[in-house]
PDB file of N, CA and C in Angstrom:
ATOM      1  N   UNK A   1       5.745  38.365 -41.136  1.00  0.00           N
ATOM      2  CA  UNK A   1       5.238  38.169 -39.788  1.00  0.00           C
ATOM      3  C   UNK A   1       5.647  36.810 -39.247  1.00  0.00           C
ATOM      4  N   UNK A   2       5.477  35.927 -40.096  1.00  0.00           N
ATOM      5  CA  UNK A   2       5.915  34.508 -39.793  1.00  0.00           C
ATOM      6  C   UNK A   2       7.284  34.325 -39.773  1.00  0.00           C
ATOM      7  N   UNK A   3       8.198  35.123 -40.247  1.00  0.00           N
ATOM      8  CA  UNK A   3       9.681  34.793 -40.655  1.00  0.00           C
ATOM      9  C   UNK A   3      10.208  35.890 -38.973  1.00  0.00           C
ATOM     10  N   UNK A   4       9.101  36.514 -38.813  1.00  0.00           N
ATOM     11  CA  UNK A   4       9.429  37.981 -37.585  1.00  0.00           C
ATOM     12  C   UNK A   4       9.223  36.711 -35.963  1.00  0.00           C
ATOM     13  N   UNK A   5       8.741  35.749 -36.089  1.00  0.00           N
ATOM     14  CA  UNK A   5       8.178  34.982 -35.035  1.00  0.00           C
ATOM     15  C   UNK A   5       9.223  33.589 -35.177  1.00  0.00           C
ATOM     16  N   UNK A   6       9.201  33.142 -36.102  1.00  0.00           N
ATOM     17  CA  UNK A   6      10.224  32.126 -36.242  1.00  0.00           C
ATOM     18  C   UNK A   6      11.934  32.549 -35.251  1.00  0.00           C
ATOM     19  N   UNK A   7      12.372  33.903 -36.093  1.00  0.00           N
ATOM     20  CA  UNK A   7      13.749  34.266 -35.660  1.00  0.00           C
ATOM     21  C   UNK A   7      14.026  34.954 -34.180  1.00  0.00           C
ATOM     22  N   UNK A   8      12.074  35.113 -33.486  1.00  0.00           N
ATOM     23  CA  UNK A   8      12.515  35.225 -32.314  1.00  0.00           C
ATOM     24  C   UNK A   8      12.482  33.684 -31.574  1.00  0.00           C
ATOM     25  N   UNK A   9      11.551  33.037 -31.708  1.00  0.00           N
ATOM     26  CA  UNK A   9      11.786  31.708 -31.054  1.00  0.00           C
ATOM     27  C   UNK A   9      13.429  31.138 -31.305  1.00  0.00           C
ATOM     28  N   UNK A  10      13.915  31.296 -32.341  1.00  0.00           N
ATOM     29  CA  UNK A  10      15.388  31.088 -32.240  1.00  0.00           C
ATOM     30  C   UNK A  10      16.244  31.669 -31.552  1.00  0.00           C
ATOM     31  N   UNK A  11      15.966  32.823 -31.190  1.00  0.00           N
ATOM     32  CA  UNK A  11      16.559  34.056 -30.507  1.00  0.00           C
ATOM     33  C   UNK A  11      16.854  33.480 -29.212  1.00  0.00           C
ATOM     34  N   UNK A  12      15.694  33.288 -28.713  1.00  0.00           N
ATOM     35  CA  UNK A  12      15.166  32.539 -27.287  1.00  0.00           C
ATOM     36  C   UNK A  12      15.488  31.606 -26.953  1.00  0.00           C
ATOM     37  N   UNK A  13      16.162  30.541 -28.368  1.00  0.00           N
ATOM     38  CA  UNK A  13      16.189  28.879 -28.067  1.00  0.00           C
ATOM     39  C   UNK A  13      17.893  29.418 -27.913  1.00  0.00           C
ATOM     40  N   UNK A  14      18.769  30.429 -28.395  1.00  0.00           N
ATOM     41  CA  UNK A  14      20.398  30.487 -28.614  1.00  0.00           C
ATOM     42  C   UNK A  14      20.410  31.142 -27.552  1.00  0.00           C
ATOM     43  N   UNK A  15      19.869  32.267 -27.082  1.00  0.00           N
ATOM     44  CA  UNK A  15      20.152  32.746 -25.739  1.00  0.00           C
ATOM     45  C   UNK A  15      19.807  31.707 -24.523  1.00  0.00           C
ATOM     46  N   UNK A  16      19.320  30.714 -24.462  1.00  0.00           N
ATOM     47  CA  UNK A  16      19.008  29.858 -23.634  1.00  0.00           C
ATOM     48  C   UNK A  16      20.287  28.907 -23.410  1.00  0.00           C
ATOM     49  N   UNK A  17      20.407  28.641 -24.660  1.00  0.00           N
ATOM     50  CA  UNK A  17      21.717  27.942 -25.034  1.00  0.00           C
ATOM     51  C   UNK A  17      23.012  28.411 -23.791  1.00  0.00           C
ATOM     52  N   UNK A  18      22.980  29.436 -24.810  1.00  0.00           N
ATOM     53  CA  UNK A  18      24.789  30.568 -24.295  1.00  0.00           C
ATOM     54  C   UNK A  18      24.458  30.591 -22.454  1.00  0.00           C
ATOM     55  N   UNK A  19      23.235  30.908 -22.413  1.00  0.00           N
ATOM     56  CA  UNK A  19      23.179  30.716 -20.709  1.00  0.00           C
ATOM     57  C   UNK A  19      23.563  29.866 -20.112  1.00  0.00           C
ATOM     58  N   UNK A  20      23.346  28.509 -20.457  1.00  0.00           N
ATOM     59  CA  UNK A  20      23.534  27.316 -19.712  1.00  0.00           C
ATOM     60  C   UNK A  20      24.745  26.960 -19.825  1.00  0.00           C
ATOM     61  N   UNK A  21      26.018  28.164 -19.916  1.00  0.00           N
ATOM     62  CA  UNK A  21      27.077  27.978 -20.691  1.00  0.00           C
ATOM     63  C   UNK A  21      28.208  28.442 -19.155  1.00  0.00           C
ATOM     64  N   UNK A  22      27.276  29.230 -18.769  1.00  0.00           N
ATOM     65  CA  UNK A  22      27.603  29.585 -17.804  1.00  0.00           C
ATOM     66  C   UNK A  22      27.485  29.794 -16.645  1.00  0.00           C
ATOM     67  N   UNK A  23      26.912  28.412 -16.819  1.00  0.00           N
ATOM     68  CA  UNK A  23      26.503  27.850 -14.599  1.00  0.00           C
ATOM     69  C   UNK A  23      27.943  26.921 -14.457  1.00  0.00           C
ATOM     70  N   UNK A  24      28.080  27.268 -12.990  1.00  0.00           N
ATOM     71  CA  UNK A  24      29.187  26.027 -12.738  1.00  0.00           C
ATOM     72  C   UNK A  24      28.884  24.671 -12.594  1.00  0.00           C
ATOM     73  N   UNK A  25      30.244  24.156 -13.159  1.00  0.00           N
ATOM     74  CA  UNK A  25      30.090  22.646 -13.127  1.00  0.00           C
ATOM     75  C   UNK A  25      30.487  21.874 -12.226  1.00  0.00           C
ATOM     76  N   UNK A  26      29.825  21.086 -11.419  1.00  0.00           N
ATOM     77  CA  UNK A  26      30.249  20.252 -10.543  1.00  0.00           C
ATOM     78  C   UNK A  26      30.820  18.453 -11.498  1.00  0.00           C
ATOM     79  N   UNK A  27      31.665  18.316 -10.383  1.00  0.00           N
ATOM     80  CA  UNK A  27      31.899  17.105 -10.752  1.00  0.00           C
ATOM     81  C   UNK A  27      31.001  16.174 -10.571  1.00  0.00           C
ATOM     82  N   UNK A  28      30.787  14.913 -11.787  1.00  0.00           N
ATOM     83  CA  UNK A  28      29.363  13.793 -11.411  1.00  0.00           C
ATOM     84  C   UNK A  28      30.535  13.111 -10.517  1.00  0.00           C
ATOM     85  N   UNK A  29      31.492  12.497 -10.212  1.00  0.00           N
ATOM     86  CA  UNK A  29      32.133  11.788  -9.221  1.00  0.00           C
ATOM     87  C   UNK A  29      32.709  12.689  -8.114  1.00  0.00           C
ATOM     88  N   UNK A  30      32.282  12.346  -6.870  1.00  0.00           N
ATOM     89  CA  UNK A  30      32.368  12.893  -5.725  1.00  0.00           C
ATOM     90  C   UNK A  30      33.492  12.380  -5.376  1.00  0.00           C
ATOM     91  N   UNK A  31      34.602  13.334  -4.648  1.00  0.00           N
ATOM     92  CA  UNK A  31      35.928  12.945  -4.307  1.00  0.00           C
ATOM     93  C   UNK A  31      36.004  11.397  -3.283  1.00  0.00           C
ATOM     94  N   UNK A  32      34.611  11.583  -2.836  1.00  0.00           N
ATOM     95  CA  UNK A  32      34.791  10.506  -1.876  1.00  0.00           C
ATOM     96  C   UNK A  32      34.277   8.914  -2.427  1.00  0.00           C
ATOM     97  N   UNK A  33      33.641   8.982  -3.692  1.00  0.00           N
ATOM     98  CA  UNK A  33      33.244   7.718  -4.831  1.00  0.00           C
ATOM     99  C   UNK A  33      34.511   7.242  -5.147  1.00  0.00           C
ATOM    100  N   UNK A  34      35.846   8.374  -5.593  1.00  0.00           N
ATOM    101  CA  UNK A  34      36.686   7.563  -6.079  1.00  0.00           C
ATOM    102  C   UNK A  34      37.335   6.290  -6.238  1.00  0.00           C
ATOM    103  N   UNK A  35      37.151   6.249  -4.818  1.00  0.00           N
ATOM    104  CA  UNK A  35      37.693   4.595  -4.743  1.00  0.00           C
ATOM    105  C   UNK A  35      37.377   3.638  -4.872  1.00  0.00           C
ATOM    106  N   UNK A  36      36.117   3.631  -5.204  1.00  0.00           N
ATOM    107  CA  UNK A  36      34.882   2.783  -5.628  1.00  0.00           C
ATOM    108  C   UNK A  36      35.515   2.168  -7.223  1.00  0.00           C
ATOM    109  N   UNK A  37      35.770   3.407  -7.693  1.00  0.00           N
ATOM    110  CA  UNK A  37      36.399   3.457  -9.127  1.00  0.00           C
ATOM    111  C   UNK A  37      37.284   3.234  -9.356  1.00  0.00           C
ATOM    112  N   UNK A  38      38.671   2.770  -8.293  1.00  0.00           N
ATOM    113  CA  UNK A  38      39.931   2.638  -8.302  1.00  0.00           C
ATOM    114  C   UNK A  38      39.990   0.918  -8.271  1.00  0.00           C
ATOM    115  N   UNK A  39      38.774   0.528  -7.793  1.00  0.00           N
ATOM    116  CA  UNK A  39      38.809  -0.605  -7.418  1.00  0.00           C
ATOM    117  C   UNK A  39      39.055  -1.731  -8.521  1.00  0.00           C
ATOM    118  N   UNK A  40      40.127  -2.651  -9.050  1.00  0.00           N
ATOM    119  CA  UNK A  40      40.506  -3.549 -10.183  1.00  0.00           C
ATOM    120  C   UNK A  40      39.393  -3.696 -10.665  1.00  0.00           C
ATOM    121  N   UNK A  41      38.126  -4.422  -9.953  1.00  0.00           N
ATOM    122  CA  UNK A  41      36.817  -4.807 -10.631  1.00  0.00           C
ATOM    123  C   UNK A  41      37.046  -3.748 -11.977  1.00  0.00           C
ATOM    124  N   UNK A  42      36.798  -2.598 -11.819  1.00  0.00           N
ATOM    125  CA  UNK A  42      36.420  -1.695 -12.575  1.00  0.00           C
ATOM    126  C   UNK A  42      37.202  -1.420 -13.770  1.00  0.00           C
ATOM    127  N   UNK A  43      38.289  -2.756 -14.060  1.00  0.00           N
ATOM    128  CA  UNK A  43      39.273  -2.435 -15.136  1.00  0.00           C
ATOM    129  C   UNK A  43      38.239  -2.777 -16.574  1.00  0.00           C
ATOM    130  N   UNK A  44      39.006  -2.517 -17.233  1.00  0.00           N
ATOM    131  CA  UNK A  44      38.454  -2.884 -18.450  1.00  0.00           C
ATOM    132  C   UNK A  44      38.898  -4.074 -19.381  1.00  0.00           C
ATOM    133  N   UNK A  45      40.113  -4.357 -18.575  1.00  0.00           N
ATOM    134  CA  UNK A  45      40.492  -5.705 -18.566  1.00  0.00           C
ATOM    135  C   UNK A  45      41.136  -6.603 -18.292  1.00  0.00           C
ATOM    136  N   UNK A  46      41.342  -7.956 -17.592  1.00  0.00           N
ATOM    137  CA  UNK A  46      41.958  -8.394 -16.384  1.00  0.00           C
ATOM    138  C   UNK A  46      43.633  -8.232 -16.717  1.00  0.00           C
ATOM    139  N   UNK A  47      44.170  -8.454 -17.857  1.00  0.00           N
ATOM    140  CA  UNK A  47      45.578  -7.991 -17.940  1.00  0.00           C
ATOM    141  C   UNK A  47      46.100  -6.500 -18.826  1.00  0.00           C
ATOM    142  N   UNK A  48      46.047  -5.576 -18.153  1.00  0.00           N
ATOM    143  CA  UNK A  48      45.931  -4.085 -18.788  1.00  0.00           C
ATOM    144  C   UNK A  48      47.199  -4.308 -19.346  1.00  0.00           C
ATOM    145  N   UNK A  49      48.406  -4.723 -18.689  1.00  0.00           N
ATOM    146  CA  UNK A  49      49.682  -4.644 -18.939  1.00  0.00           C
ATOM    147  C   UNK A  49      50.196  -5.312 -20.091  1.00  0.00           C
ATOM    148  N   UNK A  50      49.817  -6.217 -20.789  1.00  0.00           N
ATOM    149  CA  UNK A  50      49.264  -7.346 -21.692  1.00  0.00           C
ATOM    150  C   UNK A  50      49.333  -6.894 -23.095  1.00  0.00           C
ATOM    151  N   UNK A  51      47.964  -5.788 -22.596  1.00  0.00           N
ATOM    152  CA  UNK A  51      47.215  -5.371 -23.443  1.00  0.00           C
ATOM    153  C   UNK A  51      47.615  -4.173 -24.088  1.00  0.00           C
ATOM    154  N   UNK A  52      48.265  -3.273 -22.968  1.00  0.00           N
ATOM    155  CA  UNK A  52      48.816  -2.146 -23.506  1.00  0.00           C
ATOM    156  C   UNK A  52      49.799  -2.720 -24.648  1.00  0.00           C
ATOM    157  N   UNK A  53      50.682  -3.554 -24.100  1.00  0.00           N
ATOM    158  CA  UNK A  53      51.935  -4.031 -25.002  1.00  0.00           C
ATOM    159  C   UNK A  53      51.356  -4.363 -26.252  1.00  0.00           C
ATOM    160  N   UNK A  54      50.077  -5.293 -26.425  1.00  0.00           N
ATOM    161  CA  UNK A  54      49.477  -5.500 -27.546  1.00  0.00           C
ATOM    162  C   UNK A  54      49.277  -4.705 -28.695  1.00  0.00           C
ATOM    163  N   UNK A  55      49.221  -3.359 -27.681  1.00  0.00           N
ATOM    164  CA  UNK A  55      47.838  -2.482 -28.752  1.00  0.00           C
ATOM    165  C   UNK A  55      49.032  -1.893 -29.378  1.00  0.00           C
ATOM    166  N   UNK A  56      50.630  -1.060 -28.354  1.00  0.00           N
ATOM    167  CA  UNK A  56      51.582  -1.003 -29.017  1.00  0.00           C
ATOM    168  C   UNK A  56      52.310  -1.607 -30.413  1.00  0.00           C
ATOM    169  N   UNK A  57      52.255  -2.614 -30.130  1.00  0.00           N
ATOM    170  CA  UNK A  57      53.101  -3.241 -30.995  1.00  0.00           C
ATOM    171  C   UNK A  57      51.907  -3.507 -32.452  1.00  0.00           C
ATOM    172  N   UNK A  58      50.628  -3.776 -32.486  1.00  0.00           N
ATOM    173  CA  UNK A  58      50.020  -3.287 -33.454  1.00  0.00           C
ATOM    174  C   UNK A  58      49.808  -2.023 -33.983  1.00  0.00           C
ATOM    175  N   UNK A  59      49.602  -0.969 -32.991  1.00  0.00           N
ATOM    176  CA  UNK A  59      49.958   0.334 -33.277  1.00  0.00           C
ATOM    177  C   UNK A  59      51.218   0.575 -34.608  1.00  0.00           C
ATOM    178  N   UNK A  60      53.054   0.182 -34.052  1.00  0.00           N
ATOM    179  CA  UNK A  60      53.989  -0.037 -34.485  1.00  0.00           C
ATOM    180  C   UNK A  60      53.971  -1.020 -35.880  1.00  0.00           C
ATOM    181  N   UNK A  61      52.774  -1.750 -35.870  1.00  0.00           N
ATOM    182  CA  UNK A  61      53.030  -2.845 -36.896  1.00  0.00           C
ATOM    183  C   UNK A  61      52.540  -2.053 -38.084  1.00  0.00           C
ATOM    184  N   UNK A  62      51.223  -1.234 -37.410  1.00  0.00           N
ATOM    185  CA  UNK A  62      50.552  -0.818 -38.858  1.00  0.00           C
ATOM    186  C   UNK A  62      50.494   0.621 -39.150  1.00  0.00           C
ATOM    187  N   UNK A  63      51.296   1.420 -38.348  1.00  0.00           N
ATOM    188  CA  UNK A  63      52.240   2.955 -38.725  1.00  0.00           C
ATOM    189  C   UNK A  63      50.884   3.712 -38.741  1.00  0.00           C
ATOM    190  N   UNK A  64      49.975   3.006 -37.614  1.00  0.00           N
ATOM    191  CA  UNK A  64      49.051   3.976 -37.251  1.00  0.00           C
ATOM    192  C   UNK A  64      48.901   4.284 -35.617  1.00  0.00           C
ATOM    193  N   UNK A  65      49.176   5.945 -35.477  1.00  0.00           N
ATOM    194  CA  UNK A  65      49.499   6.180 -34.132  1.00  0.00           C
ATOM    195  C   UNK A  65      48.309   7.130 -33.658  1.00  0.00           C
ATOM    196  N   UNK A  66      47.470   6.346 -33.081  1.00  0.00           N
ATOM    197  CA  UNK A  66      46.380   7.572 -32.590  1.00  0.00           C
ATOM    198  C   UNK A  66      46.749   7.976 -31.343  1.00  0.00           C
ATOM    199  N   UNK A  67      45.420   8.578 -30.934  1.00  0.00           N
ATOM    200  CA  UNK A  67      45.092   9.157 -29.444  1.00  0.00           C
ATOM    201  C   UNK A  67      45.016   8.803 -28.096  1.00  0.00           C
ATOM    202  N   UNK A  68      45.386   7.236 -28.203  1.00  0.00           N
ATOM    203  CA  UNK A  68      45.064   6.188 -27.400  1.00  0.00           C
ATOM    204  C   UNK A  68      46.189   6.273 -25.825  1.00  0.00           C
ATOM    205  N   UNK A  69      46.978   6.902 -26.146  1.00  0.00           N
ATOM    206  CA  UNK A  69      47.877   7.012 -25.094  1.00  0.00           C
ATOM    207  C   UNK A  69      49.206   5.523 -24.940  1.00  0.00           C
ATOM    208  N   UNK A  70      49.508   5.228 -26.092  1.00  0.00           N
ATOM    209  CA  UNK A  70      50.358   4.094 -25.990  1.00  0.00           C
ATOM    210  C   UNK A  70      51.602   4.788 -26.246  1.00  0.00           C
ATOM    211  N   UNK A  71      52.828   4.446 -25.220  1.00  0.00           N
ATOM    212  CA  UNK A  71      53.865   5.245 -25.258  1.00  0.00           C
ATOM    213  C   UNK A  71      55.261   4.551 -26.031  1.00  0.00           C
ATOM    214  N   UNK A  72      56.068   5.087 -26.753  1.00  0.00           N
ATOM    215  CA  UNK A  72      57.462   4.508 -27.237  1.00  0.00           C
ATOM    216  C   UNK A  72      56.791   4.841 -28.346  1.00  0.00           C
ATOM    217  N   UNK A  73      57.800   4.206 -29.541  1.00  0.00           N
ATOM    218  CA  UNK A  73      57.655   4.262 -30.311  1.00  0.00           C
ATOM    219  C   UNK A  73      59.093   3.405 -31.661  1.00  0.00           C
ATOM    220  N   UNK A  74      59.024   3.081 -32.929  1.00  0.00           N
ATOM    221  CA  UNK A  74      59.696   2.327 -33.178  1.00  0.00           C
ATOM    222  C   UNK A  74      59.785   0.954 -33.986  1.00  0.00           C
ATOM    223  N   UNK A  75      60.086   0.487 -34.070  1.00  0.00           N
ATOM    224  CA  UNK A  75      59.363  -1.142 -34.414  1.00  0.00           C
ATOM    225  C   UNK A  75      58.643  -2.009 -33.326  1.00  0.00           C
ATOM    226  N   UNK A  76      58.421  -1.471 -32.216  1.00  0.00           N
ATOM    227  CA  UNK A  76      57.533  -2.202 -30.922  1.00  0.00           C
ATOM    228  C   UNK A  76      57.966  -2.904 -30.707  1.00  0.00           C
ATOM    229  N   UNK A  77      59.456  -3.532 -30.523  1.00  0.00           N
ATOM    230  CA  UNK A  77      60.198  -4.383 -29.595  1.00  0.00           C
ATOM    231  C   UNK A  77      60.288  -3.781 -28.156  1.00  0.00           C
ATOM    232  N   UNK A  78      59.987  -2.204 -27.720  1.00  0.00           N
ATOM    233  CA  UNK A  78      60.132  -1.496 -26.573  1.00  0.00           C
ATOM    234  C   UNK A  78      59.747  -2.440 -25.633  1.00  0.00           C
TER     235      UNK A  78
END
């Protein structure tokens, strides 16, 4: 009886789930915020260009290439 009540409350908690699976999604940034977000303030850091080269050439130094989006490849003289 207890194991019959348990697996419906689960029932209820996965079908709840799978539902919410399938409402549409709006975007949290409104086309018209964008530029708010485009704005330099919002970098992550005052010389990106710098930095990219940085992360490259450590990337290249230590023959570890993740997900990061750093492009070339080589001994990082690029």
């Amino acid at each position: 009886m207890k194991l019959r009540k348990i697996l419906r409350r689960g029932l209820v908690f996965a079908s709840c789930i799978i539902a919410t699976g399938c409402t549409t999604i709006e975007p949290w940034v409104k086309p018209y915020e964008r530029q708010n977000l485009a704005d330099p303030i919002m970098a992550f850091s005052k010389a990106p260009v710098s930095d990219n080269y940085l992360h490259h050439v450590h990337q290249a130094r230590e023959g570890a290439r993740g997900a990061e989006g750093s492009a070339g490849g080589g001994c990082g003289c690029n």
